[in-house]
PDB file of N, CA and C in Angstrom:
ATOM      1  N   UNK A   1       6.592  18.556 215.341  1.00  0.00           N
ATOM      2  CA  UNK A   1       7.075  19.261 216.516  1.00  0.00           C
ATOM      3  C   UNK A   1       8.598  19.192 216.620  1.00  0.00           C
ATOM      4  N   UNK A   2       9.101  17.951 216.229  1.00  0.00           N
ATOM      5  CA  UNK A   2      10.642  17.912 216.185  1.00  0.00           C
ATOM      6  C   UNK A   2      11.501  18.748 215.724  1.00  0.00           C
ATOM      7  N   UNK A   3      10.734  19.168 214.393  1.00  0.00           N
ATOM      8  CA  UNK A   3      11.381  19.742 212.806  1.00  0.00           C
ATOM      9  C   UNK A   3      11.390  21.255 213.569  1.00  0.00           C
ATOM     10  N   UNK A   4      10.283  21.856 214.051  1.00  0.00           N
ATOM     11  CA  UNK A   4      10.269  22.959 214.822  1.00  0.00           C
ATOM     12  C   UNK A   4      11.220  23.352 216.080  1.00  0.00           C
ATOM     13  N   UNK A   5      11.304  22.052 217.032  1.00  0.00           N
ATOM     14  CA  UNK A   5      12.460  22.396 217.926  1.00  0.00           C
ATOM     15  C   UNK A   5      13.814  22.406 217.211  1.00  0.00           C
ATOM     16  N   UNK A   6      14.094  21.696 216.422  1.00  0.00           N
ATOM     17  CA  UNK A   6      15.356  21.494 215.986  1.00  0.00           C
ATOM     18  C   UNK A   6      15.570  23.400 215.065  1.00  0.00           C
ATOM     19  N   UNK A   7      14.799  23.721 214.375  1.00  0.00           N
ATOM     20  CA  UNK A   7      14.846  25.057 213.884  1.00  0.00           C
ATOM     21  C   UNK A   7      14.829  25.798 214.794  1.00  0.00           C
ATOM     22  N   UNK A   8      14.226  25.729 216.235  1.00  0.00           N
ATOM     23  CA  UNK A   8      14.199  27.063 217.401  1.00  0.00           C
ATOM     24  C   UNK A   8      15.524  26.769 217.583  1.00  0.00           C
ATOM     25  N   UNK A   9      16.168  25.929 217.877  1.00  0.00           N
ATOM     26  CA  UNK A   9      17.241  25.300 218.244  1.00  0.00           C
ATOM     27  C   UNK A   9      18.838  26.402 217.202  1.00  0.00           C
ATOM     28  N   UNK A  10      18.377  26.179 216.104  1.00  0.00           N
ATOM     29  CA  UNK A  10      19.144  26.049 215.209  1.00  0.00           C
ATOM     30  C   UNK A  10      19.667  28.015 215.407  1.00  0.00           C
ATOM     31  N   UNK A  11      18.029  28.559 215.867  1.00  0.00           N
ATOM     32  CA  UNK A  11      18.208  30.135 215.526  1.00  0.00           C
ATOM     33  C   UNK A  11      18.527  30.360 216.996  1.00  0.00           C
ATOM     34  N   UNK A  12      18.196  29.807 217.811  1.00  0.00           N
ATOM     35  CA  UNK A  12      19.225  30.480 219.247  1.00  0.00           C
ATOM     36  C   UNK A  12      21.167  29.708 218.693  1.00  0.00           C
ATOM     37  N   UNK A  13      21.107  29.083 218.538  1.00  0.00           N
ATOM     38  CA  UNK A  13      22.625  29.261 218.286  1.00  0.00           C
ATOM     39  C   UNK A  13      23.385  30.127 217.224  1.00  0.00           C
ATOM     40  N   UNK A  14      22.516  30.592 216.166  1.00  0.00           N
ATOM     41  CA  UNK A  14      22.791  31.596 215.513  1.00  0.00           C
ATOM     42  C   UNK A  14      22.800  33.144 216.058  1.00  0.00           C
ATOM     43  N   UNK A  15      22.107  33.318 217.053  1.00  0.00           N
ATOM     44  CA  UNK A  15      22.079  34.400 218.420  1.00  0.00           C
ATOM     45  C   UNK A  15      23.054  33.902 218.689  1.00  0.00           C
ATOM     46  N   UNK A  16      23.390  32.729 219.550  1.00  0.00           N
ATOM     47  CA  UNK A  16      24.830  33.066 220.525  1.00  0.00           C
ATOM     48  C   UNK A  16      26.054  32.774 219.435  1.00  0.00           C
ATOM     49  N   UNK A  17      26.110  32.802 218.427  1.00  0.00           N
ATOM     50  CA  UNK A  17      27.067  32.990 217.561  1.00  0.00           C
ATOM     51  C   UNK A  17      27.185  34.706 217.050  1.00  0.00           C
ATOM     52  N   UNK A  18      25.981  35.230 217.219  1.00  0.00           N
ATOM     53  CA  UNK A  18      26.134  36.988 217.134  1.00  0.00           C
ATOM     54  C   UNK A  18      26.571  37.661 217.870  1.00  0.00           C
ATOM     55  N   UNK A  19      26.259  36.973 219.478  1.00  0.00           N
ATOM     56  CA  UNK A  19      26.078  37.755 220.475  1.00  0.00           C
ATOM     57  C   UNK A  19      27.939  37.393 220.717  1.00  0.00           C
ATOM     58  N   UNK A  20      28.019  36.346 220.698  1.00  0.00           N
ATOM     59  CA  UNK A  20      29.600  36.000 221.007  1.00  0.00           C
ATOM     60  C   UNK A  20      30.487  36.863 220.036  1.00  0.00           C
ATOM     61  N   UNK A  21      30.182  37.008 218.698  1.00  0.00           N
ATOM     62  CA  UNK A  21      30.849  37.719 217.622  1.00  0.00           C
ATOM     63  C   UNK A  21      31.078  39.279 218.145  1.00  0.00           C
ATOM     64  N   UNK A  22      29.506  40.054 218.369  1.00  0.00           N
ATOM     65  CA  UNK A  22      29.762  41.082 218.867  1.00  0.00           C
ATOM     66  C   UNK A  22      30.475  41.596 220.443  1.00  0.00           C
ATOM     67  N   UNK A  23      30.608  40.589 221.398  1.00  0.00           N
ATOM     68  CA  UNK A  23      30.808  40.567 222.723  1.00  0.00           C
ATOM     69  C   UNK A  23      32.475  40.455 222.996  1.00  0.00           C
ATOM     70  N   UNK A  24      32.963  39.718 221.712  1.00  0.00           N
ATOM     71  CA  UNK A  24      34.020  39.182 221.373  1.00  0.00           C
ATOM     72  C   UNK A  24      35.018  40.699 220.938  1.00  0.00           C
ATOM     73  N   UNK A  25      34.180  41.472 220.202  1.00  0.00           N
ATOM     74  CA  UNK A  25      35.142  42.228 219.837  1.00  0.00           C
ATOM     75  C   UNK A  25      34.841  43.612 220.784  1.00  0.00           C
ATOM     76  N   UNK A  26      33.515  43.726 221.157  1.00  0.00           N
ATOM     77  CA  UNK A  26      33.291  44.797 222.703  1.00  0.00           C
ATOM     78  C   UNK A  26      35.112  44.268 223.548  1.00  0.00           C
ATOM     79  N   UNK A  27      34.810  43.029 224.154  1.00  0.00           N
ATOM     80  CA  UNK A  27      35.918  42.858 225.248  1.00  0.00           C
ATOM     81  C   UNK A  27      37.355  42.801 224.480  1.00  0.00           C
ATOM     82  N   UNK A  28      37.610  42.463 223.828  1.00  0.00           N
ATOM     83  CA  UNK A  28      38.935  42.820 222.624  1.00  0.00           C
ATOM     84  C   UNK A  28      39.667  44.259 222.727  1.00  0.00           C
ATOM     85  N   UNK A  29      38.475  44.817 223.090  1.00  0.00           N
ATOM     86  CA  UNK A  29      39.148  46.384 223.122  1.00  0.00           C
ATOM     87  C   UNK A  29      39.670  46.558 224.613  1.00  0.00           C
ATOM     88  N   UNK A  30      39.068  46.237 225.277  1.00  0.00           N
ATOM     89  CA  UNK A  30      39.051  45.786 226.679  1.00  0.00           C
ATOM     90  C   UNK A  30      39.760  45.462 227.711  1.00  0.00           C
ATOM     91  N   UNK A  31      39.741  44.080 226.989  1.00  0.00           N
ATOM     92  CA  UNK A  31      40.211  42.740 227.881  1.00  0.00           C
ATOM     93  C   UNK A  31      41.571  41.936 226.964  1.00  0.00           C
ATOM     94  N   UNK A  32      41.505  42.163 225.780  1.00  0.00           N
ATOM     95  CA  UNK A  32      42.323  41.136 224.985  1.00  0.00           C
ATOM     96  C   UNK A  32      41.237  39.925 224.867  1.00  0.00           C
ATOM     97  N   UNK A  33      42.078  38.992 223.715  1.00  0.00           N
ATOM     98  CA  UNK A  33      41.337  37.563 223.359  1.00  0.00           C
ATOM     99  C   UNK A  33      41.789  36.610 223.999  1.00  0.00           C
ATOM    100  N   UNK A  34      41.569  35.565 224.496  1.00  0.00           N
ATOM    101  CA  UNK A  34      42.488  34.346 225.087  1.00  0.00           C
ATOM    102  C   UNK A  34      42.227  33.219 223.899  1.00  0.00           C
ATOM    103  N   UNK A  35      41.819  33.532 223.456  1.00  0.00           N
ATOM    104  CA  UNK A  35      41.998  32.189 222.043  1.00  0.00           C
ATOM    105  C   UNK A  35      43.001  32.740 221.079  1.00  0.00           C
ATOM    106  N   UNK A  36      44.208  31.712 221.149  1.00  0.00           N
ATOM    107  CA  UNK A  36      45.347  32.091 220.101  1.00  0.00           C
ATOM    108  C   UNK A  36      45.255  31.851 218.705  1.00  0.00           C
ATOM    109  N   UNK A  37      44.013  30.779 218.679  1.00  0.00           N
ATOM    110  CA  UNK A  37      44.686  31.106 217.402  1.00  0.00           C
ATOM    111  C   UNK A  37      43.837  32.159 216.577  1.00  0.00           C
ATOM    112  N   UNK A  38      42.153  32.513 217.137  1.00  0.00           N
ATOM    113  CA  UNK A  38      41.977  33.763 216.592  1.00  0.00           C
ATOM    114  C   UNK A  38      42.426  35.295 217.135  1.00  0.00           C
ATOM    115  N   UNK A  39      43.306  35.063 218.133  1.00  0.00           N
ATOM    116  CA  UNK A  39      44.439  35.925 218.463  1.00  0.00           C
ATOM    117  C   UNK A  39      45.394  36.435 216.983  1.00  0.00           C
ATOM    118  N   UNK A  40      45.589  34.932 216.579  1.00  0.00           N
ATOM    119  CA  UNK A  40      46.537  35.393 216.065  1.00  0.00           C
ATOM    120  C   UNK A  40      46.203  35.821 214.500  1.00  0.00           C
ATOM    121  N   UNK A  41      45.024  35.464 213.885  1.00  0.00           N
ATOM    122  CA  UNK A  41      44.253  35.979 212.872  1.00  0.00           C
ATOM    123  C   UNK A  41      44.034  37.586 213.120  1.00  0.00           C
ATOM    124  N   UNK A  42      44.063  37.979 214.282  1.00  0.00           N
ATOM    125  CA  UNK A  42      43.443  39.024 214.371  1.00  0.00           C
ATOM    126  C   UNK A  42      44.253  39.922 214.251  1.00  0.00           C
ATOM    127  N   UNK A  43      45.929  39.779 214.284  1.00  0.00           N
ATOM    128  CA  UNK A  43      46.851  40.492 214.586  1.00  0.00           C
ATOM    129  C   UNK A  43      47.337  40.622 212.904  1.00  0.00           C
ATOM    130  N   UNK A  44      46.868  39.034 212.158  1.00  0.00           N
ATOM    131  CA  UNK A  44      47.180  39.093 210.776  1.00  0.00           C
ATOM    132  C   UNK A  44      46.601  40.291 209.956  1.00  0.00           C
ATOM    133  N   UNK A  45      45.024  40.113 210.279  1.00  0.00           N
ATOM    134  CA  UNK A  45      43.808  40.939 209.432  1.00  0.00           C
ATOM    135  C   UNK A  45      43.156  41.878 209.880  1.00  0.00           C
ATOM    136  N   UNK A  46      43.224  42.118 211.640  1.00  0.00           N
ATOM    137  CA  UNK A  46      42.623  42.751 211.966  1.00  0.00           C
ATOM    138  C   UNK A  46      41.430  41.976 212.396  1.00  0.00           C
ATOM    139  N   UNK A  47      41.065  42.788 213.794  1.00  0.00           N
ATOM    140  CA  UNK A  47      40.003  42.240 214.857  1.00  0.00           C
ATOM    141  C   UNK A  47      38.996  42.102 214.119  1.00  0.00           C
ATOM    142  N   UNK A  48      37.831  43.247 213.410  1.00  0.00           N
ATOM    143  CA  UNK A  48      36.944  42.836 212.544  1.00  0.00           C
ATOM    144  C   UNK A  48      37.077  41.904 211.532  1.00  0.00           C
ATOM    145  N   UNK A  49      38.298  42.091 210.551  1.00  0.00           N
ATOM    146  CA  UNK A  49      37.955  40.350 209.365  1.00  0.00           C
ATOM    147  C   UNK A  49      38.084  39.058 210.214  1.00  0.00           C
ATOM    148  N   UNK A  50      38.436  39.145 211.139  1.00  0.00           N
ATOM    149  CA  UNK A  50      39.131  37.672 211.887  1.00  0.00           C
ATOM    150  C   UNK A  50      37.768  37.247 212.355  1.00  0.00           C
ATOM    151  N   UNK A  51      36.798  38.235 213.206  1.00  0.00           N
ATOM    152  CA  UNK A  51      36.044  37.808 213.957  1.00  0.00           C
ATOM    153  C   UNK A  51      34.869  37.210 212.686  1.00  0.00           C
ATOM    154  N   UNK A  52      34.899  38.378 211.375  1.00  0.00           N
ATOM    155  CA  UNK A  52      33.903  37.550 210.474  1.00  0.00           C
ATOM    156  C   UNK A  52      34.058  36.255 210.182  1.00  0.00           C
ATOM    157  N   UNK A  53      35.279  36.151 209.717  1.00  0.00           N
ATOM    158  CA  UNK A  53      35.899  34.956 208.972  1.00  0.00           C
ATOM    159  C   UNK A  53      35.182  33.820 210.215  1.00  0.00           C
ATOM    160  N   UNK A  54      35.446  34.058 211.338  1.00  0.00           N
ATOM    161  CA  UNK A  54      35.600  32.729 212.731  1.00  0.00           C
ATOM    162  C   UNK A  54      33.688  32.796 212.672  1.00  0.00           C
ATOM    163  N   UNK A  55      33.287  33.586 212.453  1.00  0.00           N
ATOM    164  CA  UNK A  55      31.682  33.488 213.030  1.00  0.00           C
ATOM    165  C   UNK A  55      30.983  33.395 211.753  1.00  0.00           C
ATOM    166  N   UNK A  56      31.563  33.476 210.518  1.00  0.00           N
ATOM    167  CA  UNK A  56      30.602  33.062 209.190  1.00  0.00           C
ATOM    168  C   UNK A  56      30.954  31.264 208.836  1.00  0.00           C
ATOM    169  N   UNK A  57      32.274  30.965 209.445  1.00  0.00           N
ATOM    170  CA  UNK A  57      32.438  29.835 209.226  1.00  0.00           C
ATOM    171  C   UNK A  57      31.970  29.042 210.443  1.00  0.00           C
ATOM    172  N   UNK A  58      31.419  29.511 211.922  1.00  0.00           N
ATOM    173  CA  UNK A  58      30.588  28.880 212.629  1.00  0.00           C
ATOM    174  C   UNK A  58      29.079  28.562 212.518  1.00  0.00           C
ATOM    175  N   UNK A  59      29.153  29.814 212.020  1.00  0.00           N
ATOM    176  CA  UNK A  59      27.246  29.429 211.000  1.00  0.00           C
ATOM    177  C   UNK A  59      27.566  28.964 210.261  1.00  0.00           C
ATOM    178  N   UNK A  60      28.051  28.637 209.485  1.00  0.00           N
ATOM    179  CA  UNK A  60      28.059  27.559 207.651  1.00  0.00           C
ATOM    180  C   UNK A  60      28.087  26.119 208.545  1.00  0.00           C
ATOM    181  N   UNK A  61      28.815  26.213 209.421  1.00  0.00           N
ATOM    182  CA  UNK A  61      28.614  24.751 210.151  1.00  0.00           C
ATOM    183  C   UNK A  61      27.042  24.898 210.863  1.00  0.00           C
ATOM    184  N   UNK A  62      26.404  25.326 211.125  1.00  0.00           N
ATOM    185  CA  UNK A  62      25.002  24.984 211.848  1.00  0.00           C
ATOM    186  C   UNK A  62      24.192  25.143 210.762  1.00  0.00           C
ATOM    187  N   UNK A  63      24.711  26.457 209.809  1.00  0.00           N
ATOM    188  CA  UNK A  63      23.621  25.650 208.496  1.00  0.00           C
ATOM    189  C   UNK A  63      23.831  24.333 207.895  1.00  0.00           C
ATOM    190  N   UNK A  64      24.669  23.698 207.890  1.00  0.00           N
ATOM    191  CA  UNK A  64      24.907  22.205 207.286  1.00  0.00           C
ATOM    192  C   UNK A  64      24.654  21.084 208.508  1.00  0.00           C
ATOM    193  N   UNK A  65      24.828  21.491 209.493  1.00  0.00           N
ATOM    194  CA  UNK A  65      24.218  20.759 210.489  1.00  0.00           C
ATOM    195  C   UNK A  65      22.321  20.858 210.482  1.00  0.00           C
ATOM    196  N   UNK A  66      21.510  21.984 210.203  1.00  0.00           N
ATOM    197  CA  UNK A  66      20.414  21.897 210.004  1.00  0.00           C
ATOM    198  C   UNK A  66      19.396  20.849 208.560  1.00  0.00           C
ATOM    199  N   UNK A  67      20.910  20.940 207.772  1.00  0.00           N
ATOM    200  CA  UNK A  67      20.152  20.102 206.622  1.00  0.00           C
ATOM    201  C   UNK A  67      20.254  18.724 207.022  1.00  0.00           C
ATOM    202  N   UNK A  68      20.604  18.601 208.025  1.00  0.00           N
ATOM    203  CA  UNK A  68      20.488  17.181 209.037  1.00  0.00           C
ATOM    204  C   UNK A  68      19.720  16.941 209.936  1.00  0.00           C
ATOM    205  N   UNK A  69      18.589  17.699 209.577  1.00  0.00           N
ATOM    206  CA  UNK A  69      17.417  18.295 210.850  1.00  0.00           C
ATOM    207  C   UNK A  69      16.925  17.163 211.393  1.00  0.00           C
ATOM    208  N   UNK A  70      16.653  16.448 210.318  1.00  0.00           N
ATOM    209  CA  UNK A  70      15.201  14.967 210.978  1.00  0.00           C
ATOM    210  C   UNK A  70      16.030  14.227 211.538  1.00  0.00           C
ATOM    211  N   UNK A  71      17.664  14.056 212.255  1.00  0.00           N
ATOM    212  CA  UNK A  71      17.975  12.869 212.279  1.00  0.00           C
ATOM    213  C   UNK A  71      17.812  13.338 214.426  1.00  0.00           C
ATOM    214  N   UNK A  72      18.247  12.525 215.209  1.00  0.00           N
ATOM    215  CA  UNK A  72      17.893  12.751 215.990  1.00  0.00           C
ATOM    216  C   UNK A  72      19.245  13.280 216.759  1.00  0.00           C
ATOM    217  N   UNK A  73      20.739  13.253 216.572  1.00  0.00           N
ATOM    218  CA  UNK A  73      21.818  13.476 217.030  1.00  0.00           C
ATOM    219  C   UNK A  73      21.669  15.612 216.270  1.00  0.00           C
ATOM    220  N   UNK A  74      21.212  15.942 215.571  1.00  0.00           N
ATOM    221  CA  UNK A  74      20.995  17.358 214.784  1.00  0.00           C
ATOM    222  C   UNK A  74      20.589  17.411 216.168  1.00  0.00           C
ATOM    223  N   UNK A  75      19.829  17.414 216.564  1.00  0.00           N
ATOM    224  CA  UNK A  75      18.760  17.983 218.013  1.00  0.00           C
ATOM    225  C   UNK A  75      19.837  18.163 219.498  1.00  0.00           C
ATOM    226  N   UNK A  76      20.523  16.687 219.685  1.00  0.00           N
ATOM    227  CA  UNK A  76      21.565  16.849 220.629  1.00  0.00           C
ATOM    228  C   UNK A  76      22.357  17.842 220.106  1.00  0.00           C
ATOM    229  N   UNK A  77      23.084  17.817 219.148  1.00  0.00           N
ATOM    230  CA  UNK A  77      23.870  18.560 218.962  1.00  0.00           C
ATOM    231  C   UNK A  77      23.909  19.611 219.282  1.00  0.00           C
ATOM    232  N   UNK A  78      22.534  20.216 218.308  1.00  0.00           N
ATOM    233  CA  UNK A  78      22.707  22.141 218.846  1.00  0.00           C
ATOM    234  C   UNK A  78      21.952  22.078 219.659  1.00  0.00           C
ATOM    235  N   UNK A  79      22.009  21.292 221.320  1.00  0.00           N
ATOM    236  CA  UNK A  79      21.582  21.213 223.145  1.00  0.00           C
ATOM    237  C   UNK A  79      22.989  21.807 223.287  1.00  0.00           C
ATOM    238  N   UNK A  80      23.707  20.949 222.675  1.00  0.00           N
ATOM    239  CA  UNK A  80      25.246  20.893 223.511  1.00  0.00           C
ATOM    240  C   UNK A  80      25.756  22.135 222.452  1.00  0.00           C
ATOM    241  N   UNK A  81      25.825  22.344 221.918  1.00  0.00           N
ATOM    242  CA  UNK A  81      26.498  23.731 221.356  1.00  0.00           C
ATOM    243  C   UNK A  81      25.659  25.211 221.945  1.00  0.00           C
ATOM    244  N   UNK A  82      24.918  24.846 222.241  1.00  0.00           N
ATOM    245  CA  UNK A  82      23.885  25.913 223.090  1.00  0.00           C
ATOM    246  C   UNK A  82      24.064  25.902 224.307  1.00  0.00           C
ATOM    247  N   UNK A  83      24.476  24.968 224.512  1.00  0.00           N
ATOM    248  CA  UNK A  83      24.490  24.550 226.145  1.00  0.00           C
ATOM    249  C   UNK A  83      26.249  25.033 226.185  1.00  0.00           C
ATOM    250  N   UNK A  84      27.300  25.119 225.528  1.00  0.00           N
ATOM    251  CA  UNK A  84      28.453  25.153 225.754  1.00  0.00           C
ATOM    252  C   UNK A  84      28.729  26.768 225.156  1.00  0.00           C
ATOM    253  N   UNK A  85      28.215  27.217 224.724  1.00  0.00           N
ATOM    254  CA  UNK A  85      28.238  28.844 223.539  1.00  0.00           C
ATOM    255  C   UNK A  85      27.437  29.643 225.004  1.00  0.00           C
ATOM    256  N   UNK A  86      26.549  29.105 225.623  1.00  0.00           N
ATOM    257  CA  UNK A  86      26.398  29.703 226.884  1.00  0.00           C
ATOM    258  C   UNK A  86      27.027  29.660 227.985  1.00  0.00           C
ATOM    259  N   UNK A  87      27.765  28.673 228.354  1.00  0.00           N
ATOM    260  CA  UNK A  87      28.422  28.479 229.303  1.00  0.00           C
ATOM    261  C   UNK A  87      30.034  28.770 229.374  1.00  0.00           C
ATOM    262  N   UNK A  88      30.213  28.919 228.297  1.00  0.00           N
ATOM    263  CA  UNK A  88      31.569  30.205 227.816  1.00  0.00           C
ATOM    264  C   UNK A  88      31.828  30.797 227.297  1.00  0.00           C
ATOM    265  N   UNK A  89      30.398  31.496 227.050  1.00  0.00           N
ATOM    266  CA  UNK A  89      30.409  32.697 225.743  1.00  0.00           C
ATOM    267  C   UNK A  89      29.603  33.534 226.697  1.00  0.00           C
ATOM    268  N   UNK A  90      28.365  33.343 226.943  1.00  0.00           N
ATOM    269  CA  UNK A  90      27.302  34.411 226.860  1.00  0.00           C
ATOM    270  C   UNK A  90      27.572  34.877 228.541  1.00  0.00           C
ATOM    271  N   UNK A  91      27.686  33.704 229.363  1.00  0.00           N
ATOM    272  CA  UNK A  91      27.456  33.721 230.720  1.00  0.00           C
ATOM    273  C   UNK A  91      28.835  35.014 231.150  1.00  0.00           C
ATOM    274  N   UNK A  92      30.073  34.513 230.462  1.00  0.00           N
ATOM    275  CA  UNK A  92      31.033  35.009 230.865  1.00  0.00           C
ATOM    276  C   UNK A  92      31.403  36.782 230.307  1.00  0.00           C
ATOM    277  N   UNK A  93      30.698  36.811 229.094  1.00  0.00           N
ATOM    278  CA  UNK A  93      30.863  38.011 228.308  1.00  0.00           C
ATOM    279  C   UNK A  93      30.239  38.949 229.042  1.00  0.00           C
ATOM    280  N   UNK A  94      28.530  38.292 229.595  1.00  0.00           N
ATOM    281  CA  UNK A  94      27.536  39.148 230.361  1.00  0.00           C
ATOM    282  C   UNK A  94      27.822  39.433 231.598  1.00  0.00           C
ATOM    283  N   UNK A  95      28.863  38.759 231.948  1.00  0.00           N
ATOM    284  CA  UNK A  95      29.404  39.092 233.475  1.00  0.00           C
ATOM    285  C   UNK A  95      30.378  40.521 233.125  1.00  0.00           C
ATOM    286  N   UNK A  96      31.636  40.338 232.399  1.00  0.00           N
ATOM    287  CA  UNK A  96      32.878  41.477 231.741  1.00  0.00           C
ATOM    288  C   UNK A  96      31.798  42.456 231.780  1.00  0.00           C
ATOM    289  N   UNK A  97      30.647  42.424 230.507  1.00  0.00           N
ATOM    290  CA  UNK A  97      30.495  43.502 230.264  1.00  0.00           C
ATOM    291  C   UNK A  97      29.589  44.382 231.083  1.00  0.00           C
ATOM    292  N   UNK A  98      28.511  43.746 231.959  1.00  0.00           N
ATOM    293  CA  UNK A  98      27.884  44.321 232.855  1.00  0.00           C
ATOM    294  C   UNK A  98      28.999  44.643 233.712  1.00  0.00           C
ATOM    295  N   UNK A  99      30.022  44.408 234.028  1.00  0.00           N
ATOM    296  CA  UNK A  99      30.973  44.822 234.764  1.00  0.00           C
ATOM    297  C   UNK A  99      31.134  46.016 234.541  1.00  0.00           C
ATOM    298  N   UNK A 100      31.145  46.204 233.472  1.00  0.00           N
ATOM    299  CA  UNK A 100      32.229  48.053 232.936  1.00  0.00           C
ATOM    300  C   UNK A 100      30.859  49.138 233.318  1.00  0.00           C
ATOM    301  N   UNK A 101      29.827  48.895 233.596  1.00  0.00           N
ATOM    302  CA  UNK A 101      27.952  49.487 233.594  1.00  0.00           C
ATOM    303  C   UNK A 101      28.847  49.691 235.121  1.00  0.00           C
ATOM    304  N   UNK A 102      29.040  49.053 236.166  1.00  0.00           N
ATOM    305  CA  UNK A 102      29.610  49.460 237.379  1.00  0.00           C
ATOM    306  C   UNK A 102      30.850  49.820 237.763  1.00  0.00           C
ATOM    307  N   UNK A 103      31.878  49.820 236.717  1.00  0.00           N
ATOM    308  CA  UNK A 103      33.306  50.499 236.714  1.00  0.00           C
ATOM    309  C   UNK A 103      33.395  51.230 237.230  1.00  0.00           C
TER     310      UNK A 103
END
């Protein structure tokens, strides 16, 4: 049952790593970024390579965090990266963008 939460676990943070990726560059057009330093990637390469580069190297970290599945800190971990990817990613994006639905 562990091995299973820790994998449900593993694929909702791979969602809010999509949803942030795509939400990220919706409000970009928008709103601007407030993170400088993929601000400032973005101005290097452009909004699309920057946002890949930042969100393929946030999954390579939760896939290497999953080959750490059985230990019991793998499990906290992606609570609190789920718990924090929602609480300033998803919560705040879904607020902006349902916003512009009533513009």
């Amino acid at each position: 049952m562990a091995s299973e939460r820790v994998h449900q676990l593993f694929l909702l943070n791979l969602c809010l790593q999509m949803f942030d990726g795509v939400a990220t560059y919706q409000g970009v057009l928008h709103w601007g970024e407030g993170n400088p330093l993929l601000l400032s990637w973005m101005a290097l390469i452009g909004i699309g390579p920057a946002l890949l580069i930042f969100k393929a190297k946030a999954c390579g970290l939760l896939v290497v965090l999953r080959r750490f599945g059985g230990r019991r800190v793998v499990h906290h971990a992606f609570v609190a990266l789920a718990a924090v990817y929602t609480t300033f990613s998803f919560i705040p994006w879904m607020t902006r963008l349902v916003s512009l639905l009533y513009a």
